[in-house]
Each structure stands twice: as structure tokens, then as C-alpha cells.
PDB file of N, CA and C in Angstrom:
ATOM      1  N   UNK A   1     -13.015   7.538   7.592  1.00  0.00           N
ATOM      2  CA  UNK A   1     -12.291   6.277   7.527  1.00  0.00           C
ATOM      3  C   UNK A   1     -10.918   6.532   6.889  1.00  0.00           C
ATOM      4  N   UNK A   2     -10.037   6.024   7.380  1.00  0.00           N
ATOM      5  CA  UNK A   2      -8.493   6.004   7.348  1.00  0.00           C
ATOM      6  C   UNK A   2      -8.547   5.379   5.467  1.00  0.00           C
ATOM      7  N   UNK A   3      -7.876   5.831   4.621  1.00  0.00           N
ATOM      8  CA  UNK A   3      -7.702   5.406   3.196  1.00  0.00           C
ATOM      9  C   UNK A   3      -6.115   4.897   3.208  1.00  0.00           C
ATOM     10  N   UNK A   4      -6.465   3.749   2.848  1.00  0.00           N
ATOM     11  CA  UNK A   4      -4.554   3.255   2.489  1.00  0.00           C
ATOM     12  C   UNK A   4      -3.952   3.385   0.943  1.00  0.00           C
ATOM     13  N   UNK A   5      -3.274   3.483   0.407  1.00  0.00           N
ATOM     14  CA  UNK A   5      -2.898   3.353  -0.524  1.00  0.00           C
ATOM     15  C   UNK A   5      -1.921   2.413  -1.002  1.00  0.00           C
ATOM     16  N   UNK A   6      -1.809   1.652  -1.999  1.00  0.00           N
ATOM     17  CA  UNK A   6      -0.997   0.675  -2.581  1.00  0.00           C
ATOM     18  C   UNK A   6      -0.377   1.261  -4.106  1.00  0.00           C
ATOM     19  N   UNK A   7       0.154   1.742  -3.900  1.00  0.00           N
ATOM     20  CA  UNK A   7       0.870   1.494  -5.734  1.00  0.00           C
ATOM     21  C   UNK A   7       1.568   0.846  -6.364  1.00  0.00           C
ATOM     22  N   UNK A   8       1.161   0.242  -7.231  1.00  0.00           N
ATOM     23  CA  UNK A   8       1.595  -1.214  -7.876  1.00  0.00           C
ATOM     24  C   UNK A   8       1.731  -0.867  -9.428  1.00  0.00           C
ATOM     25  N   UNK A   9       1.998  -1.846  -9.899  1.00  0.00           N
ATOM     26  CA  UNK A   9       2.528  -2.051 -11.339  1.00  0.00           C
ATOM     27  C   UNK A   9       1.518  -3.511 -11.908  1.00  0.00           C
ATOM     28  N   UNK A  10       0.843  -3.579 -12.780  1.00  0.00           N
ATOM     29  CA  UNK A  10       0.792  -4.915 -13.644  1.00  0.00           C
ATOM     30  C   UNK A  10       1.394  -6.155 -13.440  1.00  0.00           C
ATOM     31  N   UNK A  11       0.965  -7.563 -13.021  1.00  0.00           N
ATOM     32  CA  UNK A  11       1.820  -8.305 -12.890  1.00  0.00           C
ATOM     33  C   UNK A  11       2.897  -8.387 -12.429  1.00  0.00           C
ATOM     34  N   UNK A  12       3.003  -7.570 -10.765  1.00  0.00           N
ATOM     35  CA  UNK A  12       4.713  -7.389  -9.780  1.00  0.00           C
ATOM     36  C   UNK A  12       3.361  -8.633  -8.434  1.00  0.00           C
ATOM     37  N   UNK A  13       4.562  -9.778  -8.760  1.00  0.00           N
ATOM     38  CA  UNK A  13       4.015 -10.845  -7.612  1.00  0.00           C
ATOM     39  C   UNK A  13       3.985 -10.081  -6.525  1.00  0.00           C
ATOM     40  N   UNK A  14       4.840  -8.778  -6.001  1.00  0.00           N
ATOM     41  CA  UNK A  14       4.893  -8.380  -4.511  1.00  0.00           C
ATOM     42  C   UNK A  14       4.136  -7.305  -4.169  1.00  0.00           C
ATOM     43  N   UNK A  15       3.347  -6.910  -5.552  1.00  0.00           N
ATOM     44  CA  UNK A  15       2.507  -6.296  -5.065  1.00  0.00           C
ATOM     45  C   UNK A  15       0.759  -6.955  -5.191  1.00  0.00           C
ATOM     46  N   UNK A  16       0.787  -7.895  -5.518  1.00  0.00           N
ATOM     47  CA  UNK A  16      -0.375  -9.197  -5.193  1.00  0.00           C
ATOM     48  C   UNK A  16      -0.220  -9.747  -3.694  1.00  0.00           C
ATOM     49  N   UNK A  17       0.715  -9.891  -3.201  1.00  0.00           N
ATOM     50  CA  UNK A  17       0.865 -10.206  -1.916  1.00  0.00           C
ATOM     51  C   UNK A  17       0.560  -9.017  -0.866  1.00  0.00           C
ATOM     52  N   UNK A  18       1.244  -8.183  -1.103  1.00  0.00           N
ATOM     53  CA  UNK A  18       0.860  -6.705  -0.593  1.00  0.00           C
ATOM     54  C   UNK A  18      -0.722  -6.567  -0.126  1.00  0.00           C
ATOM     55  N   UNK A  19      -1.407  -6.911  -1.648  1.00  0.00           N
ATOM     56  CA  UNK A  19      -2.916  -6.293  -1.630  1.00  0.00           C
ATOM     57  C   UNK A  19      -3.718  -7.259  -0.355  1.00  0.00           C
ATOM     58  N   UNK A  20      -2.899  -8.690  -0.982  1.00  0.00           N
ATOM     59  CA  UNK A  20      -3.497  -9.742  -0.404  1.00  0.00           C
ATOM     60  C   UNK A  20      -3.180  -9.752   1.006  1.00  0.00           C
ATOM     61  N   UNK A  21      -2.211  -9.152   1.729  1.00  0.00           N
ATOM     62  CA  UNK A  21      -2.268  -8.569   3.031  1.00  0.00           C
ATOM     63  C   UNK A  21      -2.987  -7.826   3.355  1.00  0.00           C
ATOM     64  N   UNK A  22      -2.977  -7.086   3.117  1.00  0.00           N
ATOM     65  CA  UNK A  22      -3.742  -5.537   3.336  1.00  0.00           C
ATOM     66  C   UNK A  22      -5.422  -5.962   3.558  1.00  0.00           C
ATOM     67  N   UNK A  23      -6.138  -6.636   2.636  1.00  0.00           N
ATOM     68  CA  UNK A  23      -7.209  -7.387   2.763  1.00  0.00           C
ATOM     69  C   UNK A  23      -7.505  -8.125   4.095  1.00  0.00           C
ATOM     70  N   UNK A  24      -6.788  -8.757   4.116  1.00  0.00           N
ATOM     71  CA  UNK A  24      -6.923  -9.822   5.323  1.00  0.00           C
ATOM     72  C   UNK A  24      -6.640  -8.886   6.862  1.00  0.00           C
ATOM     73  N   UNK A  25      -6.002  -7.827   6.807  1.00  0.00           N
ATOM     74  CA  UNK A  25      -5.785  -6.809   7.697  1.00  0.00           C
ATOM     75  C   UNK A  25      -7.252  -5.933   7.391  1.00  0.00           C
ATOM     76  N   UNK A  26      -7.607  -5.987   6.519  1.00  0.00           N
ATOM     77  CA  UNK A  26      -9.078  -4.904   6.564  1.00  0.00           C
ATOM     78  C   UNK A  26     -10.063  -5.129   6.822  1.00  0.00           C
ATOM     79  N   UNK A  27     -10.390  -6.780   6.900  1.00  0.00           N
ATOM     80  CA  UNK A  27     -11.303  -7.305   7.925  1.00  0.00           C
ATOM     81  C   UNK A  27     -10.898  -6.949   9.295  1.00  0.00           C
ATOM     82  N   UNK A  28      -9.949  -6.953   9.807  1.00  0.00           N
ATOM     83  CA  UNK A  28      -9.688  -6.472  11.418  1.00  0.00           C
ATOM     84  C   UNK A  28      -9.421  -5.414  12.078  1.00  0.00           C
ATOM     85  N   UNK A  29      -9.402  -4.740  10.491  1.00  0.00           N
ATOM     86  CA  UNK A  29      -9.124  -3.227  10.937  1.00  0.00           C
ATOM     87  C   UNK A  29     -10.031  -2.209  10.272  1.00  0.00           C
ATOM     88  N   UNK A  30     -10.403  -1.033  10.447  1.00  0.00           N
ATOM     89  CA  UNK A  30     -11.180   0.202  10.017  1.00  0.00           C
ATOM     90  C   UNK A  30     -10.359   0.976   8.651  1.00  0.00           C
ATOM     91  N   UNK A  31     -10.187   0.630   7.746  1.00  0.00           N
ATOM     92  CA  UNK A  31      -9.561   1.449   6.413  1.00  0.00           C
ATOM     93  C   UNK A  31     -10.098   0.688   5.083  1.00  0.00           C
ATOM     94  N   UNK A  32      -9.895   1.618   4.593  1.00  0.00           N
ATOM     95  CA  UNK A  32     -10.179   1.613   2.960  1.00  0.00           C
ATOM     96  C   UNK A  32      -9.117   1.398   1.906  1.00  0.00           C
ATOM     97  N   UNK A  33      -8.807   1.055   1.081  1.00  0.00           N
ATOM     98  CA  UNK A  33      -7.727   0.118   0.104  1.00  0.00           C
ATOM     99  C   UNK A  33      -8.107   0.939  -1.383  1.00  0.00           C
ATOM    100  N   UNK A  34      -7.428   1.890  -1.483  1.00  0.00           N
ATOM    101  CA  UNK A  34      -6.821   2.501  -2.825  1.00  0.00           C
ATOM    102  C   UNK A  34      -6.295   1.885  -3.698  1.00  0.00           C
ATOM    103  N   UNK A  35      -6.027   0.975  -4.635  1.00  0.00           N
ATOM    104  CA  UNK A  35      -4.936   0.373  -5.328  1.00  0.00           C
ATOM    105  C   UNK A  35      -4.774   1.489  -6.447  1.00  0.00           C
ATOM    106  N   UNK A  36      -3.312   1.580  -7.169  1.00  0.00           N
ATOM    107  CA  UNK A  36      -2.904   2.938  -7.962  1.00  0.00           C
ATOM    108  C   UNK A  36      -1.992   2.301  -8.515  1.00  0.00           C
ATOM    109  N   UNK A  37      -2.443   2.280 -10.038  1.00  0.00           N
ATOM    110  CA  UNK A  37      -1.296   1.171 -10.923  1.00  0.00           C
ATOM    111  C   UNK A  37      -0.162   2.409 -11.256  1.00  0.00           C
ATOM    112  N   UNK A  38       0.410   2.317 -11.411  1.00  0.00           N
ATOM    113  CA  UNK A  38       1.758   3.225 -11.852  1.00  0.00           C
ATOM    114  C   UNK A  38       2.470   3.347 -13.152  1.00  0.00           C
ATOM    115  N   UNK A  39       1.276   1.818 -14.296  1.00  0.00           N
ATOM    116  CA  UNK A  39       2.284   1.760 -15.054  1.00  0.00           C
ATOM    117  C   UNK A  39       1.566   2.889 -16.029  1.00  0.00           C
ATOM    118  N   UNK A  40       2.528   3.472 -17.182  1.00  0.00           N
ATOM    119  CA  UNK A  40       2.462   4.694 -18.260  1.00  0.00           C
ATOM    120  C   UNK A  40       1.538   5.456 -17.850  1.00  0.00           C
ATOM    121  N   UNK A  41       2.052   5.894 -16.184  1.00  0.00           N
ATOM    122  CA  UNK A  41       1.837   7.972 -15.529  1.00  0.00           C
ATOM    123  C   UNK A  41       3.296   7.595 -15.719  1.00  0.00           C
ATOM    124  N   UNK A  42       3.648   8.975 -16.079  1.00  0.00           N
ATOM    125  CA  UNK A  42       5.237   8.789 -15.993  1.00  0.00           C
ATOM    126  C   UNK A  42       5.549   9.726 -14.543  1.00  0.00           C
ATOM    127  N   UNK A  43       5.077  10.298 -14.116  1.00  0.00           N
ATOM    128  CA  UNK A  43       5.100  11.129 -12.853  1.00  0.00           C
ATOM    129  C   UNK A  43       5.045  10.062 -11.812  1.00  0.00           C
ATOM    130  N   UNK A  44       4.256   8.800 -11.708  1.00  0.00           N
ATOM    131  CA  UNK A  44       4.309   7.609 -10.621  1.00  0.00           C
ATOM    132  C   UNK A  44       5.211   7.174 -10.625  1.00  0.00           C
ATOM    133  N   UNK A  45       5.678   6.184 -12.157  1.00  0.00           N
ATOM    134  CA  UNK A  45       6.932   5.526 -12.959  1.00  0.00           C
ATOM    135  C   UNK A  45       8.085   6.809 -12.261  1.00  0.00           C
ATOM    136  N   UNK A  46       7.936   7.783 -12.150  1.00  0.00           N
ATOM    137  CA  UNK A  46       9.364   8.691 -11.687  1.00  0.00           C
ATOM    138  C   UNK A  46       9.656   8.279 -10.120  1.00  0.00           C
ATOM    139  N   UNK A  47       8.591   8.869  -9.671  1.00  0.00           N
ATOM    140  CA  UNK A  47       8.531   8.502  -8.204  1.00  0.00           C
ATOM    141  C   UNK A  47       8.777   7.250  -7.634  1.00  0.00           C
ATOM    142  N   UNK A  48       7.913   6.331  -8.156  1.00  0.00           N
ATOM    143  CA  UNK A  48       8.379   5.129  -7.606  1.00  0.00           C
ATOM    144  C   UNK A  48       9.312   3.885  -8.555  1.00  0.00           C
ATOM    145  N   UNK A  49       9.356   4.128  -9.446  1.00  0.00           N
ATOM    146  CA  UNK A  49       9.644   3.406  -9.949  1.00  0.00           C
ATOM    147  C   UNK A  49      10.034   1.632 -10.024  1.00  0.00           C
ATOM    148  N   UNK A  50      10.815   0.929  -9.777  1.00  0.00           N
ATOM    149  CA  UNK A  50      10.606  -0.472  -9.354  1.00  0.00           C
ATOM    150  C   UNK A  50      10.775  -0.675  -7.768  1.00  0.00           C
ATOM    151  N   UNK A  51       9.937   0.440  -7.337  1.00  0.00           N
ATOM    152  CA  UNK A  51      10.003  -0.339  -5.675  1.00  0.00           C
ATOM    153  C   UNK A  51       8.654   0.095  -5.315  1.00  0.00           C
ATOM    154  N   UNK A  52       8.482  -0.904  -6.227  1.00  0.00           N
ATOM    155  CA  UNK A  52       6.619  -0.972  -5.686  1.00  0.00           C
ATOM    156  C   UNK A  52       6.149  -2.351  -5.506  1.00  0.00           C
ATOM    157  N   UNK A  53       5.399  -2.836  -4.326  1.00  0.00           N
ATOM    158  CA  UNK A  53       4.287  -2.062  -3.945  1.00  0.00           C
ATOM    159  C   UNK A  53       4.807  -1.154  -2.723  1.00  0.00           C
ATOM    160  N   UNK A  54       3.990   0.288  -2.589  1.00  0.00           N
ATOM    161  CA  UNK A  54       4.929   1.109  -2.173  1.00  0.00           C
ATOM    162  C   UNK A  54       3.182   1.277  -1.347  1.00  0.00           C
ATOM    163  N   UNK A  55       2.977   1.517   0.144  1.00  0.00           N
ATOM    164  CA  UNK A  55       2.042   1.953   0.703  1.00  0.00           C
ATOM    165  C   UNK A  55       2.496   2.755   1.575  1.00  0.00           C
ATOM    166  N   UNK A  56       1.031   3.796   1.651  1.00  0.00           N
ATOM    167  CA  UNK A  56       0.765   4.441   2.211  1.00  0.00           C
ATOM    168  C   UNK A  56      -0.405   4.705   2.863  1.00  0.00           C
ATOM    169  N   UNK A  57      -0.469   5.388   4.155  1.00  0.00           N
ATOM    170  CA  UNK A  57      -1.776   5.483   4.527  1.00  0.00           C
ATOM    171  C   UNK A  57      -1.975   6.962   5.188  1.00  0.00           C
ATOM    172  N   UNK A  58      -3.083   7.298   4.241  1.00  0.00           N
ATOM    173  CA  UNK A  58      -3.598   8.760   4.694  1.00  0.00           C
ATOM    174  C   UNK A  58      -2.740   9.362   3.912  1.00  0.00           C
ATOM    175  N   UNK A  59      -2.311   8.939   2.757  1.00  0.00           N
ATOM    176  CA  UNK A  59      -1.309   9.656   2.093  1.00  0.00           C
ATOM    177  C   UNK A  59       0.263   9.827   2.359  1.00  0.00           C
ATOM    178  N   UNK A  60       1.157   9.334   3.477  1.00  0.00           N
ATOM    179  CA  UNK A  60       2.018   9.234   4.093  1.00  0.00           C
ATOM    180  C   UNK A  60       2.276   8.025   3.829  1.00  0.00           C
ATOM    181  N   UNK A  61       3.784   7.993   2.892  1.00  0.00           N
ATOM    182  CA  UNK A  61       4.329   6.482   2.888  1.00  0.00           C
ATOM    183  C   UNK A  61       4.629   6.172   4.040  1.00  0.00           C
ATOM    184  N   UNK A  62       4.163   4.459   4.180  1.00  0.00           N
ATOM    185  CA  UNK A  62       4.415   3.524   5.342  1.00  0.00           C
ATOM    186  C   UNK A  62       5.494   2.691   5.162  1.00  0.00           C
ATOM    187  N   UNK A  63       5.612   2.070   4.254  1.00  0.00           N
ATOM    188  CA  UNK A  63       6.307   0.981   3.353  1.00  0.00           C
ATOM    189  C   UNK A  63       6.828   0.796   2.093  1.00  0.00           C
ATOM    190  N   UNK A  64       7.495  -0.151   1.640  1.00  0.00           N
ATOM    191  CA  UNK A  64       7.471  -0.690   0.330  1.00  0.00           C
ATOM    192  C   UNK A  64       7.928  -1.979   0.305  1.00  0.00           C
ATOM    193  N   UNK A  65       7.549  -2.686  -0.478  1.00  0.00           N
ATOM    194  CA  UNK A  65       7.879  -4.024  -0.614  1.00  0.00           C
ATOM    195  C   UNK A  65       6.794  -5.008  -0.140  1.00  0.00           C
ATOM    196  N   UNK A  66       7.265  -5.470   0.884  1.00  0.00           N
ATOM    197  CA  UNK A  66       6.604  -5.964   1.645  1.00  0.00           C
ATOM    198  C   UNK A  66       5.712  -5.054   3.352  1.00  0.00           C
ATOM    199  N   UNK A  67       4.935  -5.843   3.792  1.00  0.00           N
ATOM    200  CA  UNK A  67       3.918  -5.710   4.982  1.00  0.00           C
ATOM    201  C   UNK A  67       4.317  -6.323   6.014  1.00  0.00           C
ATOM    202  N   UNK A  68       4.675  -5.860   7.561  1.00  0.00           N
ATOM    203  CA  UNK A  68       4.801  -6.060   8.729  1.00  0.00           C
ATOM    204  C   UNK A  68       3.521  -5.730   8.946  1.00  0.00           C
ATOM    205  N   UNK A  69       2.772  -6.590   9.189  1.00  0.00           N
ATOM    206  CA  UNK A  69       1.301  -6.740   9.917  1.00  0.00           C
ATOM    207  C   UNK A  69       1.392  -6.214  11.273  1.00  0.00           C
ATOM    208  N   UNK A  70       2.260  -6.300  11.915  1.00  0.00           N
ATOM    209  CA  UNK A  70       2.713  -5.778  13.286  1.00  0.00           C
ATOM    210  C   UNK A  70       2.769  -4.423  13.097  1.00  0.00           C
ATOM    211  N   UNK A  71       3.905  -3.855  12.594  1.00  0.00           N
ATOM    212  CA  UNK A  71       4.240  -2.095  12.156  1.00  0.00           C
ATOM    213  C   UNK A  71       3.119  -1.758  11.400  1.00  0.00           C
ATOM    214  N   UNK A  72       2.148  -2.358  10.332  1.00  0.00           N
ATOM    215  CA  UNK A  72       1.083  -1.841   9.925  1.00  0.00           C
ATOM    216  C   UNK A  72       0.191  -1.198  11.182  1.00  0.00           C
ATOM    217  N   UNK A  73      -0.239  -2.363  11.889  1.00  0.00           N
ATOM    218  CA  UNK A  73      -0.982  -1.977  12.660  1.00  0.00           C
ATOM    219  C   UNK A  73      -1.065  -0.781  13.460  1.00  0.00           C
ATOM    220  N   UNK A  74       0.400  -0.520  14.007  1.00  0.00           N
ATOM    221  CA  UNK A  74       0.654   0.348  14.890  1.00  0.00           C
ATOM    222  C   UNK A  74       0.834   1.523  14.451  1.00  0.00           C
ATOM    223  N   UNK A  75       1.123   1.526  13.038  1.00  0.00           N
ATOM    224  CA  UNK A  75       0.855   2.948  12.254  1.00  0.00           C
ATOM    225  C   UNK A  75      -0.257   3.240  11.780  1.00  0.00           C
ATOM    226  N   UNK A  76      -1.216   2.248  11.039  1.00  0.00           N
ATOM    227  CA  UNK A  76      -2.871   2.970  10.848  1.00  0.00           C
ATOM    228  C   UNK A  76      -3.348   2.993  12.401  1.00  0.00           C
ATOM    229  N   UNK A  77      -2.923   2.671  13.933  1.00  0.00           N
ATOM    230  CA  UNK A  77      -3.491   3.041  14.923  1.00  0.00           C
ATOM    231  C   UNK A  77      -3.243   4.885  14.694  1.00  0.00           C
ATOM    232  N   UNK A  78      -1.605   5.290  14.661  1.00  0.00           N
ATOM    233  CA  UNK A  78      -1.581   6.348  15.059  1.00  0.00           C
ATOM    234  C   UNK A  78      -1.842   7.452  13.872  1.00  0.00           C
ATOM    235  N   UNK A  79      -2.669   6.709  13.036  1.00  0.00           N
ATOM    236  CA  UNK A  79      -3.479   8.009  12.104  1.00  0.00           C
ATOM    237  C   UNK A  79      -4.980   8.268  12.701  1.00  0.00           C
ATOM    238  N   UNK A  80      -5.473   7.399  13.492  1.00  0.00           N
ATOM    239  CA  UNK A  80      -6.602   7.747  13.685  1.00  0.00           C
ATOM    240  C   UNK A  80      -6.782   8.619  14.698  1.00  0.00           C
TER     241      UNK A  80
END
């Protein structure tokens, strides 16, 4: 099964919306939902720092910010 990843921060409204997409997409779709808080790793905090929620799937960033349910789709198609 395809694993997505979300990395988020504590209390970032856009990455509550994020998750809360991703959910409603995982009833219709075949993947699994990682969430990965970022706050004090300082190695995440480097990497991403305030542009999170930052996803990925299969380990390969897809996004950040926000979710195109459309472009989601068509990219966890072409991991499988």
C-alpha cells in the first residue's frame, strides 16, 4: 500500500485542512496517512520549515500548502 506523508507543525490551520483532505481522499483511494510533526527535530524545522503542510507520497514530495484533489489523484495513480 502506497504511504503518504504529511508534515505538519502544532496548531498550522493548513495543515488540519491538509489532513482533513487527505482523509476524505483515503476513503476513495488505496494509501496510508503518515502524519510527521516537525516541531523541535531541528533537521525537519531545517528542511521544511514554515511551508508546511508539506506532502509526500512514497516518500517523494507532491505538494505543500494546500491539496489539488485532482493532481493528488493523478500522482498517487502514478506511484502504483
Amino acid at each position: 500500500m502506497i504511504q503518504v506523508q504529511i508534515y505538519s507543525r502544532h496548531g498550522c490551520h493548513l495543515c488540519d485542512d491538509a489532513l482533513a483532505t487527505l482523509k476524505i481522499l483515503q476513503k476513495e483511494l488505496n494509501f496510508e496517512i503518515e502524519e510527521i510533526f516537525i516541531d523541535g527535530n531541528l533537521e525537519l524545522e531545517a528542511n521544511f520549515g514554515e511551508r508546511v503542510p508539506v506532502i509526500q507520497i512514497g516518500h517523494v514530495q507532491h505538494d505543500f500548502f494546500r491539496i489539488d484533489p485532482v493532481r493528488f489523484r493523478k500522482a498517487l495513480a502514478s506511484h502504483q
